[in-house]
PDB file of N, CA and C in Angstrom:
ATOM      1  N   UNK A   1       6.769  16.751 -10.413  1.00  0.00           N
ATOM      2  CA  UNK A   1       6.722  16.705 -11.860  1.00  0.00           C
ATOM      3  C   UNK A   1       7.898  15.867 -12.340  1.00  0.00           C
ATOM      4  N   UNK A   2       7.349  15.054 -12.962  1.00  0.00           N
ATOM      5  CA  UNK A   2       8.460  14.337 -13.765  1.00  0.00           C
ATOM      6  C   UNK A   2       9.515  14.647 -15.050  1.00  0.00           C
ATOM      7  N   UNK A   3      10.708  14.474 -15.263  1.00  0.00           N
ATOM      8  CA  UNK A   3      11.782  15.355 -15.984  1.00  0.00           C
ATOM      9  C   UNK A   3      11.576  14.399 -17.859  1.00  0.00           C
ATOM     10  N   UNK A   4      10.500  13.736 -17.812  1.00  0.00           N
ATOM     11  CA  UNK A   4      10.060  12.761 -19.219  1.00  0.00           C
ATOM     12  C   UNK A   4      11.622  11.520 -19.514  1.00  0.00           C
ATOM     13  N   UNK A   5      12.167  11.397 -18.671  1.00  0.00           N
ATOM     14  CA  UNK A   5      13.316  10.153 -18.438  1.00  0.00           C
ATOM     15  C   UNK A   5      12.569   9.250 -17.529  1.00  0.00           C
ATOM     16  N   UNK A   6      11.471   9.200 -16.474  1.00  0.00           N
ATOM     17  CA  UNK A   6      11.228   8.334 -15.699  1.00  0.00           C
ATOM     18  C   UNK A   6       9.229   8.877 -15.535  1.00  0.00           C
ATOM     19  N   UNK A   7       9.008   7.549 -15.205  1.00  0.00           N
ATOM     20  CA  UNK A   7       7.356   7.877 -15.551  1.00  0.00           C
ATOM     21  C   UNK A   7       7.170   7.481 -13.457  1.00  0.00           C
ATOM     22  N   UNK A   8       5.662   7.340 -13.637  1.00  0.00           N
ATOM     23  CA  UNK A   8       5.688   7.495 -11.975  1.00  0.00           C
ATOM     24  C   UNK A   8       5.859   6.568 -11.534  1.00  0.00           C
ATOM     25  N   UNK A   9       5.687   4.799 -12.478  1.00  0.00           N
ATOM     26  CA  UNK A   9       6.303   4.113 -11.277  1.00  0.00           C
ATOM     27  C   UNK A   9       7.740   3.681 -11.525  1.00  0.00           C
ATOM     28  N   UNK A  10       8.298   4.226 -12.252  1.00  0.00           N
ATOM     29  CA  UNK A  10      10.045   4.689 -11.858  1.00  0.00           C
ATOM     30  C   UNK A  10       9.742   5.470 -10.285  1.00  0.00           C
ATOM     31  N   UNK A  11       9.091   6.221  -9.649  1.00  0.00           N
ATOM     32  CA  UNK A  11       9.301   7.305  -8.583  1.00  0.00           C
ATOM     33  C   UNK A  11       8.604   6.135  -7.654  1.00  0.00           C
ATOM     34  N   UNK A  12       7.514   5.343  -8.008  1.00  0.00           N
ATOM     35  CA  UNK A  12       6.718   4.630  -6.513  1.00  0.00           C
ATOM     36  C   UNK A  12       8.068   3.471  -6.722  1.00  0.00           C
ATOM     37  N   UNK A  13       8.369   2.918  -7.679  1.00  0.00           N
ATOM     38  CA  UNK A  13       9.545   1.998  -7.143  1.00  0.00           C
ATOM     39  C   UNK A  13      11.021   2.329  -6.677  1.00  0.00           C
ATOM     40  N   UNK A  14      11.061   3.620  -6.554  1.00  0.00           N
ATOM     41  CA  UNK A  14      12.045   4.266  -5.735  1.00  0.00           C
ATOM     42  C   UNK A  14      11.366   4.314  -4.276  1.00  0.00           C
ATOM     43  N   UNK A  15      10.258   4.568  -3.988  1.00  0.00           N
ATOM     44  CA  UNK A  15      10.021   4.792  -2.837  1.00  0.00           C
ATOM     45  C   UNK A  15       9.723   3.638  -1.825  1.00  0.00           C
ATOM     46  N   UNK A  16       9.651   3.134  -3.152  1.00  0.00           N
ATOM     47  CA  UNK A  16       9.439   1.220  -2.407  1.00  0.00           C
ATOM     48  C   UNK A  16      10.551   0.330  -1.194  1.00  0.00           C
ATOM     49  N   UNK A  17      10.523  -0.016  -0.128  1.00  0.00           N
ATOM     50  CA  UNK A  17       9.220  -0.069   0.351  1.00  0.00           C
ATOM     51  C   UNK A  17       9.431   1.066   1.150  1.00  0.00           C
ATOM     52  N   UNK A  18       8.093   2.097   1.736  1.00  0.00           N
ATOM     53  CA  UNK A  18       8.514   3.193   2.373  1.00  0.00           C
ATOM     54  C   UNK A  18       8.629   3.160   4.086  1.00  0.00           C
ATOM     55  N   UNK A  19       9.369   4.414   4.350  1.00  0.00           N
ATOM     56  CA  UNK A  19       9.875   4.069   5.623  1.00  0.00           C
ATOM     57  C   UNK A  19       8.618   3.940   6.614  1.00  0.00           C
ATOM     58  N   UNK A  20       7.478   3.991   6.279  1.00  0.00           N
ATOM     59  CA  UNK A  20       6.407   3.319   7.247  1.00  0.00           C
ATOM     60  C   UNK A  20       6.473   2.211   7.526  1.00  0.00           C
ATOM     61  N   UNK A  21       6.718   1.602   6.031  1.00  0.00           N
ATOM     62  CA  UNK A  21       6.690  -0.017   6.758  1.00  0.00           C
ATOM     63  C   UNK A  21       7.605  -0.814   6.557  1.00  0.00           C
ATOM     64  N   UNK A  22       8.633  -0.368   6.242  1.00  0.00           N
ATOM     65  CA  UNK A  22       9.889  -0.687   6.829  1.00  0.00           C
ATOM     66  C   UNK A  22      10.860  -0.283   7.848  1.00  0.00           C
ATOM     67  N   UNK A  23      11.179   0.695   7.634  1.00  0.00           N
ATOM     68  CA  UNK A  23      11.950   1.795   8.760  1.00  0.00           C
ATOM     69  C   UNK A  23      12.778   2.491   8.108  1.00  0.00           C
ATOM     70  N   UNK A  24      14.121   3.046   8.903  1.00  0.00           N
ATOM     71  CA  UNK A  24      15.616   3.656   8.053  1.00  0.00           C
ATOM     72  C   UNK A  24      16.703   3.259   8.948  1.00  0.00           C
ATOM     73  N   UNK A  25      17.361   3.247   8.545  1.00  0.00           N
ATOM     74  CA  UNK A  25      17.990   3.460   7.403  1.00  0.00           C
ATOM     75  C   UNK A  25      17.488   2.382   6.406  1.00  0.00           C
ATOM     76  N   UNK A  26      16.810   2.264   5.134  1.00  0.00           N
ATOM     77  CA  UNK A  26      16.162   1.241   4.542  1.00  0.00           C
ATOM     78  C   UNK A  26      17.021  -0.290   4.382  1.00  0.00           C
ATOM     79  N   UNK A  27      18.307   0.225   4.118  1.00  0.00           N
ATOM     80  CA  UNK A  27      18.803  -1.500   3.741  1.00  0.00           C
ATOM     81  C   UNK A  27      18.899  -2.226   5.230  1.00  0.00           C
ATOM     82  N   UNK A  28      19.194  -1.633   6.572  1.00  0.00           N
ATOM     83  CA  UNK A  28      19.229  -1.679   7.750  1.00  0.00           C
ATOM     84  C   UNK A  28      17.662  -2.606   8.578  1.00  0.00           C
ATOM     85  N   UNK A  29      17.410  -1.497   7.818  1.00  0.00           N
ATOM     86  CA  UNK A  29      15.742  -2.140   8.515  1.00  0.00           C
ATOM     87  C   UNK A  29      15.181  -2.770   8.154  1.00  0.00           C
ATOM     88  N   UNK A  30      15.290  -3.386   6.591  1.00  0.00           N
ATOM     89  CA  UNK A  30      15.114  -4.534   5.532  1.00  0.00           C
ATOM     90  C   UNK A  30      15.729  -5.883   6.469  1.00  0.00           C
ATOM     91  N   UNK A  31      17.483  -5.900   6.715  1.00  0.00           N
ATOM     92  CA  UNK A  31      17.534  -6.816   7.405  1.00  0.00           C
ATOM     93  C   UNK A  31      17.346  -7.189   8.723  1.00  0.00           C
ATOM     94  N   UNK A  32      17.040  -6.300   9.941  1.00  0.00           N
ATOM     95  CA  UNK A  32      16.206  -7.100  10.840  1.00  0.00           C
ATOM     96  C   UNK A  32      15.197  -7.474  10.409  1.00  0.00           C
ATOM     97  N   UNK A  33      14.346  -6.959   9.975  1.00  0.00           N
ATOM     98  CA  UNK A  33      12.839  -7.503   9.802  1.00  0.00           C
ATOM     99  C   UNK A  33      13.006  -8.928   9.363  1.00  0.00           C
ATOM    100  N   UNK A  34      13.957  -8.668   7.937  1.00  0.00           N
ATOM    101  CA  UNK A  34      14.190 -10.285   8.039  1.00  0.00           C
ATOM    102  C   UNK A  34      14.339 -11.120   8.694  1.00  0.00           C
ATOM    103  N   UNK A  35      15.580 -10.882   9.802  1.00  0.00           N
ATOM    104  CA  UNK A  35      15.684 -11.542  10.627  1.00  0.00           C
ATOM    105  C   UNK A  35      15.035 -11.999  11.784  1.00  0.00           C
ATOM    106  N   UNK A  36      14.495 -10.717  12.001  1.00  0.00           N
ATOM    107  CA  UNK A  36      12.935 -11.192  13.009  1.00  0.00           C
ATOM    108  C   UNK A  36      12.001 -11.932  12.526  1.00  0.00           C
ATOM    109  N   UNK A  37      11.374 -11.582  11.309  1.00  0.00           N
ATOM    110  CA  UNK A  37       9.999 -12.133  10.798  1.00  0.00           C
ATOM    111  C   UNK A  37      10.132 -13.474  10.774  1.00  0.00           C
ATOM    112  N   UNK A  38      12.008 -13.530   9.887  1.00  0.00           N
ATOM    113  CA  UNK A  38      12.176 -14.767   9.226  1.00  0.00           C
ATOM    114  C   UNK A  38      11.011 -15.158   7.997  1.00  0.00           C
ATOM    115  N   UNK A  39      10.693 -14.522   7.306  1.00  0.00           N
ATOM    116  CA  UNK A  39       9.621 -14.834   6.277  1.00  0.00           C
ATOM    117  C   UNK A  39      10.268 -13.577   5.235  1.00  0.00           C
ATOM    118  N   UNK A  40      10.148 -14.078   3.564  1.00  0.00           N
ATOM    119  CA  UNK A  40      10.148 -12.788   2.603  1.00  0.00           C
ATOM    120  C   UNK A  40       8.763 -12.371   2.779  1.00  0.00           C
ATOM    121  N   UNK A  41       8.592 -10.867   2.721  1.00  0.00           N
ATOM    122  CA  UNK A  41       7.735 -10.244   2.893  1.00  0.00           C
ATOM    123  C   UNK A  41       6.690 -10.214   1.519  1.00  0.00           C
ATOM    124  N   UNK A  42       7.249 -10.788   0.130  1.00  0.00           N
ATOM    125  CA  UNK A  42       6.799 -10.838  -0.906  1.00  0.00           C
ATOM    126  C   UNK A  42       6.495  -9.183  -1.659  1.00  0.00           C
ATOM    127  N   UNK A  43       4.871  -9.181  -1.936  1.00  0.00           N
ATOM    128  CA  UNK A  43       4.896  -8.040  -2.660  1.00  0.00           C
ATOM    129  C   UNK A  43       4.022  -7.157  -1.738  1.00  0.00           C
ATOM    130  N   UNK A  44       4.495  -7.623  -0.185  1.00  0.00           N
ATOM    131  CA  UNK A  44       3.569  -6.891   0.895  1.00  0.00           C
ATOM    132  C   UNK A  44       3.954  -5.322   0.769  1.00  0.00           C
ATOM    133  N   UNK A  45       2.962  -4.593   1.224  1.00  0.00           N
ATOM    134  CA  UNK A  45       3.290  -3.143   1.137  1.00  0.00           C
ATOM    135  C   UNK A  45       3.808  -2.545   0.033  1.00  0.00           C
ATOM    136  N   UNK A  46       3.511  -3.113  -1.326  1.00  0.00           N
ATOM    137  CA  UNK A  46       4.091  -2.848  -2.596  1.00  0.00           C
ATOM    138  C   UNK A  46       3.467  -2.028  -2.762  1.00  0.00           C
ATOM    139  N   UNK A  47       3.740  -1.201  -4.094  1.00  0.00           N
ATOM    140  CA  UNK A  47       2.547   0.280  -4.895  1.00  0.00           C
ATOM    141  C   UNK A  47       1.712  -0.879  -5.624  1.00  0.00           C
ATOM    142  N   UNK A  48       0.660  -0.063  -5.506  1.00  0.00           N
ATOM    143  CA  UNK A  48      -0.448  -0.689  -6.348  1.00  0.00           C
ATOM    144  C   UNK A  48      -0.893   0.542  -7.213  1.00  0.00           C
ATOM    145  N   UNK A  49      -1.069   0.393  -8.222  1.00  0.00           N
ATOM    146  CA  UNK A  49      -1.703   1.296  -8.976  1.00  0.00           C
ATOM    147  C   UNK A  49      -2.050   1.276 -10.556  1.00  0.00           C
ATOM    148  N   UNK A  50      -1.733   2.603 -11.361  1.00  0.00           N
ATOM    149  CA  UNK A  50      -1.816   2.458 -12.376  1.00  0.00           C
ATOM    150  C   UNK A  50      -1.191   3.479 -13.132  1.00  0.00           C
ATOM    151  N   UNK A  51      -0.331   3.253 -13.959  1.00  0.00           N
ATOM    152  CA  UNK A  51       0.200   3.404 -15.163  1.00  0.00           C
ATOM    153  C   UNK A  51      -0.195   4.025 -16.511  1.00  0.00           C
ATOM    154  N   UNK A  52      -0.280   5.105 -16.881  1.00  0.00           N
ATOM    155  CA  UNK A  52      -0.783   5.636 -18.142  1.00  0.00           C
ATOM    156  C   UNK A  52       0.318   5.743 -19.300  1.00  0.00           C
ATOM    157  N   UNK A  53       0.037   5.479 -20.613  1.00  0.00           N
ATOM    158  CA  UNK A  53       0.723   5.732 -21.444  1.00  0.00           C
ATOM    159  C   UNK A  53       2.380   6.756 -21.840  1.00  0.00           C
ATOM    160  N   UNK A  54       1.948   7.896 -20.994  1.00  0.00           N
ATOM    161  CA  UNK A  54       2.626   8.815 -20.953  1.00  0.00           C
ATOM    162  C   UNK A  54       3.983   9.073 -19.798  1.00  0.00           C
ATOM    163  N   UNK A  55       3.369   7.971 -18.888  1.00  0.00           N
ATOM    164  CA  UNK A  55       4.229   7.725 -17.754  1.00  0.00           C
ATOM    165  C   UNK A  55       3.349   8.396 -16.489  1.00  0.00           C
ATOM    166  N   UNK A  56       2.868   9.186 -16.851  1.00  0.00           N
ATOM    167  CA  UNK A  56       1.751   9.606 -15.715  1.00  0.00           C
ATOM    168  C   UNK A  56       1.074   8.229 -14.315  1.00  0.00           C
ATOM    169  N   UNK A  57       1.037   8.218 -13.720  1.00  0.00           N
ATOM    170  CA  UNK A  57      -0.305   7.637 -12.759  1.00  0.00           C
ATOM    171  C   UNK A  57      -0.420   7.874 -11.450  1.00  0.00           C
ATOM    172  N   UNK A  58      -1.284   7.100 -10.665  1.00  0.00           N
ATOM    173  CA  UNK A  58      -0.936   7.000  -9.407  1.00  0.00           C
ATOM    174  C   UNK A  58      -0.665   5.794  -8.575  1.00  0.00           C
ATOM    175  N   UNK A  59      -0.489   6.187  -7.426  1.00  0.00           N
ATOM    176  CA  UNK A  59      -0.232   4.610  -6.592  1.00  0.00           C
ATOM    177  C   UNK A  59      -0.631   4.975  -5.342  1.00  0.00           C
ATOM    178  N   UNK A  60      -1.016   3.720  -4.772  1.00  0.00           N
ATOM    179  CA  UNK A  60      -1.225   3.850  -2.869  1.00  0.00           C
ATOM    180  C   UNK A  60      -0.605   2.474  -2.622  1.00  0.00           C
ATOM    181  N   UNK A  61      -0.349   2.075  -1.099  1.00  0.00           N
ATOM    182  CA  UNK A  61       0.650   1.104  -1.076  1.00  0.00           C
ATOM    183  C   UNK A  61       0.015  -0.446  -0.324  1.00  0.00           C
ATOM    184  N   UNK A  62      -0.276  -1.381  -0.493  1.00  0.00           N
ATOM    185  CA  UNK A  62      -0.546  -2.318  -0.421  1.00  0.00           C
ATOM    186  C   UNK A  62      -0.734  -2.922   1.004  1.00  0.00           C
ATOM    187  N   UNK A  63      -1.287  -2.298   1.937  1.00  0.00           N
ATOM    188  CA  UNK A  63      -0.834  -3.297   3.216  1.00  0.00           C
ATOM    189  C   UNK A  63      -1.942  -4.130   3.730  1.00  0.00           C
ATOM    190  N   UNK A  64      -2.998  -4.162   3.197  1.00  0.00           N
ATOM    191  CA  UNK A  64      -3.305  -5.737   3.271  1.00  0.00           C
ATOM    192  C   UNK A  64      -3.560  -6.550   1.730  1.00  0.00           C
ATOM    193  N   UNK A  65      -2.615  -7.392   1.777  1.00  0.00           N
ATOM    194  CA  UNK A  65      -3.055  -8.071   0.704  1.00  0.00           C
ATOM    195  C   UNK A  65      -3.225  -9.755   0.936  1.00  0.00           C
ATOM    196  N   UNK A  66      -3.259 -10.580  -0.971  1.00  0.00           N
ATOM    197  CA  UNK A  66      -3.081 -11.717  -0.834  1.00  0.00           C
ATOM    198  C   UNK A  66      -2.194 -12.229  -1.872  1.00  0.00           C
ATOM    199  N   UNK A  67      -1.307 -13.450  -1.651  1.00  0.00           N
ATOM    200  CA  UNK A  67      -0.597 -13.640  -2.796  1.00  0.00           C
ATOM    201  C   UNK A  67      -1.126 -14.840  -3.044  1.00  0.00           C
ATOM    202  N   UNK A  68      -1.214 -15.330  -4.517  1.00  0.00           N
ATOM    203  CA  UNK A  68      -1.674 -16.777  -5.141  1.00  0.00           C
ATOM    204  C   UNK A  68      -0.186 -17.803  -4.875  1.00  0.00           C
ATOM    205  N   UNK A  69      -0.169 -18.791  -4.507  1.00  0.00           N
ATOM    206  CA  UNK A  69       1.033 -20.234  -4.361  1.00  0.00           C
ATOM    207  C   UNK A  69       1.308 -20.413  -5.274  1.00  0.00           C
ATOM    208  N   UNK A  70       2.093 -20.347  -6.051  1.00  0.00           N
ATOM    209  CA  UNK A  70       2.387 -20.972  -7.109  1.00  0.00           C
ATOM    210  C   UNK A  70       2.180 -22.721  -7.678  1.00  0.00           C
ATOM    211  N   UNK A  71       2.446 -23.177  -6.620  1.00  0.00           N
ATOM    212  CA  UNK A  71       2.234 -24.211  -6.261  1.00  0.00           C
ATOM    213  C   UNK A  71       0.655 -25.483  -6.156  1.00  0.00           C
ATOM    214  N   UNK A  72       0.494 -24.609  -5.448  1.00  0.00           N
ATOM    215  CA  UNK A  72      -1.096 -24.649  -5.407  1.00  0.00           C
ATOM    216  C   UNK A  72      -2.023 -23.386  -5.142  1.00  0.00           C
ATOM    217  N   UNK A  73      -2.330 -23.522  -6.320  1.00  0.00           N
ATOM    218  CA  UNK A  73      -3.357 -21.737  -6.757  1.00  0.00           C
ATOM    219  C   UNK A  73      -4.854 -21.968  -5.877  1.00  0.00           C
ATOM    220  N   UNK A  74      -4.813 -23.129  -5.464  1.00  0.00           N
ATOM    221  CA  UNK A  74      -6.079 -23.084  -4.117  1.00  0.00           C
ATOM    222  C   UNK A  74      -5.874 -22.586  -2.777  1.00  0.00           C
ATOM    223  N   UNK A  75      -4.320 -22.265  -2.691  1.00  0.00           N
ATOM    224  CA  UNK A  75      -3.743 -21.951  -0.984  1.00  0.00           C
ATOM    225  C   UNK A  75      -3.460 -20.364  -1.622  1.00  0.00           C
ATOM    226  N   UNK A  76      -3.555 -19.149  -0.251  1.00  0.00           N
ATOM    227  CA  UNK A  76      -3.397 -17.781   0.025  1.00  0.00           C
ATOM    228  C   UNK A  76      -2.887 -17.640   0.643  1.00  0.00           C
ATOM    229  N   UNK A  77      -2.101 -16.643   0.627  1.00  0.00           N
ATOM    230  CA  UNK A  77      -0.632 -16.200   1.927  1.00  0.00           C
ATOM    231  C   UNK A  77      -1.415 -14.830   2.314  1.00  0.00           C
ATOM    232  N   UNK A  78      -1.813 -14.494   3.289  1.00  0.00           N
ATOM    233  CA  UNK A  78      -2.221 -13.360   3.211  1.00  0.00           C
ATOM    234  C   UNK A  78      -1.232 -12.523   4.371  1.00  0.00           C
ATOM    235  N   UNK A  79      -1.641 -10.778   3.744  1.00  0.00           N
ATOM    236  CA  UNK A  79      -0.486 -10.045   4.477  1.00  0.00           C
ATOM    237  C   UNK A  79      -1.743  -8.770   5.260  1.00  0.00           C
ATOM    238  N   UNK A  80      -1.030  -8.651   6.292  1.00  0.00           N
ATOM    239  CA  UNK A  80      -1.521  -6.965   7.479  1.00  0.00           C
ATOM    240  C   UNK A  80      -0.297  -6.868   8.055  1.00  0.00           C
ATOM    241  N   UNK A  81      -0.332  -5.699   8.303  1.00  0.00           N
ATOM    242  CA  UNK A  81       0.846  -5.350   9.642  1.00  0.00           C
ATOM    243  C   UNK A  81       0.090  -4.296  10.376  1.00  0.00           C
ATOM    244  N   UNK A  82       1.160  -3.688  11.523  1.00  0.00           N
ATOM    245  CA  UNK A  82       0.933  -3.170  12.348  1.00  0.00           C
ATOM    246  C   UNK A  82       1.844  -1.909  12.458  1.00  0.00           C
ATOM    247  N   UNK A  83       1.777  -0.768  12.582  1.00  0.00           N
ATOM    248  CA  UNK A  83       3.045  -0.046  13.154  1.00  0.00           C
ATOM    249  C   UNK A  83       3.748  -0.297  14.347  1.00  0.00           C
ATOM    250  N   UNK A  84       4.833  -0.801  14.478  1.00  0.00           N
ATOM    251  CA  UNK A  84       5.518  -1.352  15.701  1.00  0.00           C
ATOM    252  C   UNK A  84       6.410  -0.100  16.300  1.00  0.00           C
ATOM    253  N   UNK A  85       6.383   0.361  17.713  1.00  0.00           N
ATOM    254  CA  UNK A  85       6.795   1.183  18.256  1.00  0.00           C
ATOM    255  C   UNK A  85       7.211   0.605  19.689  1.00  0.00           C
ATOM    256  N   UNK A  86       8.230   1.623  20.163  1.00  0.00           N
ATOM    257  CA  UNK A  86       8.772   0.930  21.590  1.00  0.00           C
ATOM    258  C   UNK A  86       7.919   0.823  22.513  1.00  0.00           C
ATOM    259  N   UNK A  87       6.696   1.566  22.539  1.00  0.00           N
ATOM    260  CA  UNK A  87       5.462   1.034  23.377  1.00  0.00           C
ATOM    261  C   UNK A  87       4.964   0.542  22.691  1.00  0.00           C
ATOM    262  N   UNK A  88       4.672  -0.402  21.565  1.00  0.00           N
ATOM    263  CA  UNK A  88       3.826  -1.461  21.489  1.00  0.00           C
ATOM    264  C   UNK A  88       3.758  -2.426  22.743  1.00  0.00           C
ATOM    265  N   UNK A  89       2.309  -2.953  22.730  1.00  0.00           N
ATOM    266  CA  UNK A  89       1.828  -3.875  22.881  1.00  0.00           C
ATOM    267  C   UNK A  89       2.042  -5.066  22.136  1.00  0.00           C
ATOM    268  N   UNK A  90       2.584  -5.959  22.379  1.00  0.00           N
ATOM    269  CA  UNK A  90       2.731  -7.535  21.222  1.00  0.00           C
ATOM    270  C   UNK A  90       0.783  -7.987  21.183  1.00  0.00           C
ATOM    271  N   UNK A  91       0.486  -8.066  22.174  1.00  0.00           N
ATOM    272  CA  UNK A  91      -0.617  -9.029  22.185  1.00  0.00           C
ATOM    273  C   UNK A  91      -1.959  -8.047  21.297  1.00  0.00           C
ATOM    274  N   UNK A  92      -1.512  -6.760  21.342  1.00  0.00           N
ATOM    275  CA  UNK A  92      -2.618  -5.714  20.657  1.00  0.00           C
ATOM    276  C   UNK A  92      -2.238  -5.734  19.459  1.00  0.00           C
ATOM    277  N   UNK A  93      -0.779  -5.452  19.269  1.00  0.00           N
ATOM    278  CA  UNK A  93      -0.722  -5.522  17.706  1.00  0.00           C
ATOM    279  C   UNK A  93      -0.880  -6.956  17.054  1.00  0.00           C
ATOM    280  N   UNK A  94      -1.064  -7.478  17.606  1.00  0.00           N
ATOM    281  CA  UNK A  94      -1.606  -9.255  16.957  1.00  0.00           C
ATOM    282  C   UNK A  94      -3.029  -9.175  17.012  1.00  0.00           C
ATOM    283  N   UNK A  95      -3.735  -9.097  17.922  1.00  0.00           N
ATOM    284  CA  UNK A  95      -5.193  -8.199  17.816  1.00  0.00           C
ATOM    285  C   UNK A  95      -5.868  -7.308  16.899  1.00  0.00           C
ATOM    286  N   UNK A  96      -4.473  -6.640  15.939  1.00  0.00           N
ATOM    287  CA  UNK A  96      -5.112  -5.372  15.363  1.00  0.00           C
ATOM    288  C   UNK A  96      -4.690  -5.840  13.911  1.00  0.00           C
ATOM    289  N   UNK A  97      -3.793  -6.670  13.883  1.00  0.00           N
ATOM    290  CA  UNK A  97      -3.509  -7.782  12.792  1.00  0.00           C
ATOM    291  C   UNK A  97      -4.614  -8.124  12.017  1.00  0.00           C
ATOM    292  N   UNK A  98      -5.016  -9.080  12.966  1.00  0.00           N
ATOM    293  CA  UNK A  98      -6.157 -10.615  12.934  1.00  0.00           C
ATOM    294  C   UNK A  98      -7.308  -9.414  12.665  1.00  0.00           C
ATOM    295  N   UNK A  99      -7.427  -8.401  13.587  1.00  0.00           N
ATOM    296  CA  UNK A  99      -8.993  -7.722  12.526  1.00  0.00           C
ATOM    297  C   UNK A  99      -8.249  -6.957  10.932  1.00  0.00           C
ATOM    298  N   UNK A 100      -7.433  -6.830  10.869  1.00  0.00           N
ATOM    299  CA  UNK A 100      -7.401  -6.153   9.722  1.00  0.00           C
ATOM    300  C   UNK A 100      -7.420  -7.400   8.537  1.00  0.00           C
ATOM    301  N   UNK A 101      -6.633  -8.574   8.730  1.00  0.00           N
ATOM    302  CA  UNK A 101      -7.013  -9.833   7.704  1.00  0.00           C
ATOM    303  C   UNK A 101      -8.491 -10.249   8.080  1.00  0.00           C
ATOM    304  N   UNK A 102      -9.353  -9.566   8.734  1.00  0.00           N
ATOM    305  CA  UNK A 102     -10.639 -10.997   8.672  1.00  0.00           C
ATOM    306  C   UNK A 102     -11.393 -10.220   7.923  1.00  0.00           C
ATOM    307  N   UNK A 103     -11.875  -8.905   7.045  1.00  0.00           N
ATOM    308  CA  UNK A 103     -12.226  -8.702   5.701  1.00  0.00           C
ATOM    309  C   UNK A 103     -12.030  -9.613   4.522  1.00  0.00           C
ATOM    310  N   UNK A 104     -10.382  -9.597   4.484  1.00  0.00           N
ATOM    311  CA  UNK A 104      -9.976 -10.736   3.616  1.00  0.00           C
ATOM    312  C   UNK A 104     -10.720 -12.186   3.535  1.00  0.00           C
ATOM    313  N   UNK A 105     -10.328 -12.749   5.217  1.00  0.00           N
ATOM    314  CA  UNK A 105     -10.560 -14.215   5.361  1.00  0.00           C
ATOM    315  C   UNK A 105     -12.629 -14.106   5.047  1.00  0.00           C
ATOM    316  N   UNK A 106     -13.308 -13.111   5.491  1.00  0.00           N
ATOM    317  CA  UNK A 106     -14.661 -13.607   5.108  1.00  0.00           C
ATOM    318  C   UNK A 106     -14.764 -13.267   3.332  1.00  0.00           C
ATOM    319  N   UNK A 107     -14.565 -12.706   2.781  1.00  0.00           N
ATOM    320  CA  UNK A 107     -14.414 -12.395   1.417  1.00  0.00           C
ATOM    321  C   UNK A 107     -14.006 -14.140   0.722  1.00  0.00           C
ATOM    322  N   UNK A 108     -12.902 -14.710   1.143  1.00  0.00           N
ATOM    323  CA  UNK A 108     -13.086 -15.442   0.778  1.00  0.00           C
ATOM    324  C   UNK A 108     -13.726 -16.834   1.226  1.00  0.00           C
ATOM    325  N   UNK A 109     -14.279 -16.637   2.635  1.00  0.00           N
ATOM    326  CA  UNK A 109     -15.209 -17.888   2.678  1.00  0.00           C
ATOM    327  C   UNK A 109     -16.345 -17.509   1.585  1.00  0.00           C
ATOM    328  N   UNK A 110     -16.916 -16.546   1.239  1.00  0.00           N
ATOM    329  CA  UNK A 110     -18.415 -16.064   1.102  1.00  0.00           C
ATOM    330  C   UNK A 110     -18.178 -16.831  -0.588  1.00  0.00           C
ATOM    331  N   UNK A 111     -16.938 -16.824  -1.218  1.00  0.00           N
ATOM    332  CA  UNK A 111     -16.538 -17.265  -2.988  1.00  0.00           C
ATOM    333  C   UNK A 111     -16.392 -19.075  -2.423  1.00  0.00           C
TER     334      UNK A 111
END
């Protein structure tokens, strides 16, 4: 329940991004990833949701998406991940990647 000083996405942008898909200690695990990925992650794994008047709503969190280029609004950056664990597999979680973007990629051949 909210104390009427902060509505809910005051609370999903506190929780942003969560330790699923980032890790912890959060500012910690923010910068390897950086440093591994080497890419900004953009508004991957962001809350998506909605907002009511009152401050009320809900949210769920973004992990596959697409972002528009600014640049050129005909090119897509698109985002999936994987949960990465000390037994991962590299070559499975790239496997489990590539099926989770090819919804995306046929969606937009079919437009």
């Amino acid at each position: 329940v909210l104390d009427g000083e902060h509505s809910s996405l005051t609370l999903a942008a506190a929780l942003h991004p969560t330790a699923a898909v980032c890790g912890t200690p959060t500012p910690e695990a923010k910068a390897v990833i950086r440093e591994i990925e080497g890419l900004d992650r953009a508004r991957y794994a962001g809350p998506v949701g909605w907002l009511g008047a009152d401050g009320d709503g809900e949210w769920g969190i973004a992990l596959r998406s697409a972002e528009v280029d600014q640049d050129d609004p005909a090119r897509l950056r698109l985002f999936a991940g994987c949960g990465i664990v000390a037994a991962s597999d590299p070559a499975s979680e790239l496997a489990e990647s590539e099926a989770k973007l090819e919804p995306l990629r046929m969606a937009l051949r079919e437009n």
